[in-house]
Protein backbone atom coordinates (compact mmCIF):
# COMPACT_ATOMS: atom_id res chain seq x y z
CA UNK A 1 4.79 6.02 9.76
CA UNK A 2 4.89 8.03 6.58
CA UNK A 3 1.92 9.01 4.33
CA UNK A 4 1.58 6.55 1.29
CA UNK A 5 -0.96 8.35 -0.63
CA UNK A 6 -5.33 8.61 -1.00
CA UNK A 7 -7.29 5.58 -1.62
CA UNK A 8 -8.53 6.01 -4.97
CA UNK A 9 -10.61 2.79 -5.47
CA UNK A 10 -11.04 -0.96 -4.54
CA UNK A 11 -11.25 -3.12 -7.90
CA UNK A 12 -13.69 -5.97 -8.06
CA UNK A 13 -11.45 -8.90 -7.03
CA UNK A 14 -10.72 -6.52 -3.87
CA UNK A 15 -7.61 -5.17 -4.43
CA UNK A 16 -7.20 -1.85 -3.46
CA UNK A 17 -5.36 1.31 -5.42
CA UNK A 18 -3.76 4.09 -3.96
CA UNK A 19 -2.38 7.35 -5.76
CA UNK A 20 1.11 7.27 -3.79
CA UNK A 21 2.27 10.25 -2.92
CA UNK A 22 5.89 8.51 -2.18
CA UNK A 23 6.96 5.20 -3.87
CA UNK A 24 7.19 2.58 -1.19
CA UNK A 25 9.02 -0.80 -1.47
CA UNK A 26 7.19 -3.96 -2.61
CA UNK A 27 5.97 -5.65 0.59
CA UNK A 28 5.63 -2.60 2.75
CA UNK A 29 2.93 -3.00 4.98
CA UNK A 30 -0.27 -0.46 4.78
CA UNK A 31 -1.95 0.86 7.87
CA UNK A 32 -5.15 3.08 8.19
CA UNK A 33 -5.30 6.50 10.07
CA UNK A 34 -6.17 4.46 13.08
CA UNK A 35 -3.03 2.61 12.71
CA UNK A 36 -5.05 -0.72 12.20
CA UNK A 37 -3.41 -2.72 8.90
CA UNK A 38 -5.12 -3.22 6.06
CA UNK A 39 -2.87 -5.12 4.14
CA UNK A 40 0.67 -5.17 2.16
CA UNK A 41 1.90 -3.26 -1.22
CA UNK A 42 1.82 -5.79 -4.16
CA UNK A 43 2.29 -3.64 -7.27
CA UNK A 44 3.69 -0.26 -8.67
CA UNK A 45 2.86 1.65 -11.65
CA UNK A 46 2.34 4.78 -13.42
CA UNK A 47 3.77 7.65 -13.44
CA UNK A 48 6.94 8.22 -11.11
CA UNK A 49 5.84 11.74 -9.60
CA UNK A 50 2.32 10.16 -8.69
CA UNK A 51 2.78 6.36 -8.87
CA UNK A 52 -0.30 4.04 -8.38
CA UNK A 53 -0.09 1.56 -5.83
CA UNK A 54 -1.89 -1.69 -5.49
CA UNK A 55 -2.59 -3.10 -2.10
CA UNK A 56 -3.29 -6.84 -1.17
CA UNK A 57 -5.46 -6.46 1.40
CA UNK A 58 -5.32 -8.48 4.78
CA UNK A 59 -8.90 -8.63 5.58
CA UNK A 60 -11.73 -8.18 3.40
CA UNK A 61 -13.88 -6.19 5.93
CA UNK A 62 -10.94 -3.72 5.83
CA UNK A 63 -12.66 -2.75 2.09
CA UNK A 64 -15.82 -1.10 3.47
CA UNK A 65 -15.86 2.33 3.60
CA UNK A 66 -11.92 3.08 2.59
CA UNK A 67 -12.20 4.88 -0.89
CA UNK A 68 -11.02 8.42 -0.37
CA UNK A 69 -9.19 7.72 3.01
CA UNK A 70 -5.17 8.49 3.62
CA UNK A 71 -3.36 5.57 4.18
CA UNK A 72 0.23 5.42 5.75
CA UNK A 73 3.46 2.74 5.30
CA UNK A 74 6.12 1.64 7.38
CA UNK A 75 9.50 1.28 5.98
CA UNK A 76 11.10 -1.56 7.52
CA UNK A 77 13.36 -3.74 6.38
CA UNK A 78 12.63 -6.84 4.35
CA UNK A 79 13.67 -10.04 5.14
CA UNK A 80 13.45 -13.48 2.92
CA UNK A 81 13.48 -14.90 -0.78
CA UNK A 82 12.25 -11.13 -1.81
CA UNK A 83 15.16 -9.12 -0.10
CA UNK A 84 17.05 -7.03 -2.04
CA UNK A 85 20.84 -7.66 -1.34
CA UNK A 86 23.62 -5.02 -1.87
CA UNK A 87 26.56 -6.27 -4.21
């Protein structure tokens, strides 16, 4: 797993934004330092060199507590409608 970035808040319809240190792929899931997921990347903006990252998360009790916390990705490929194809 690779380091996506610093939770930097969680908005009020629960969506949670991270200041990415790398730019992940859209649908890259998000785990915690305890490798427990918290949900899946929905959005990316901002700058490129420190791109904000919005994350859908999977559970609301996942929210509690995460502001300021590293969260990590894995890359992996994608697979259905969303795939990006080579061509």
């Amino acid at each position: 797993m690779d380091v996506l970035g610093v939770v930097e808040d969680v908005t009020h319809e629960g969506i949670i934004i991270v200041i990415g240190d790398v730019t992940p792929e859209y649908g890259n899931i998000v785990y915690d330092s305890k490798q427990k997921r918290i949900g899946s990347v929905k959005r990316i903006f901002g700058p490129v060199d420190g791109p904000y990252i919005s994350v859908a998360p999977s559970d609301k009790n996942v929210l509690k507590n995460i502001t300021g916390k590293k969260v990590y990705f894995e890359k992996g490929a994608q697979y259905g409608k969303n795939k990006r194809r080579n061509g």
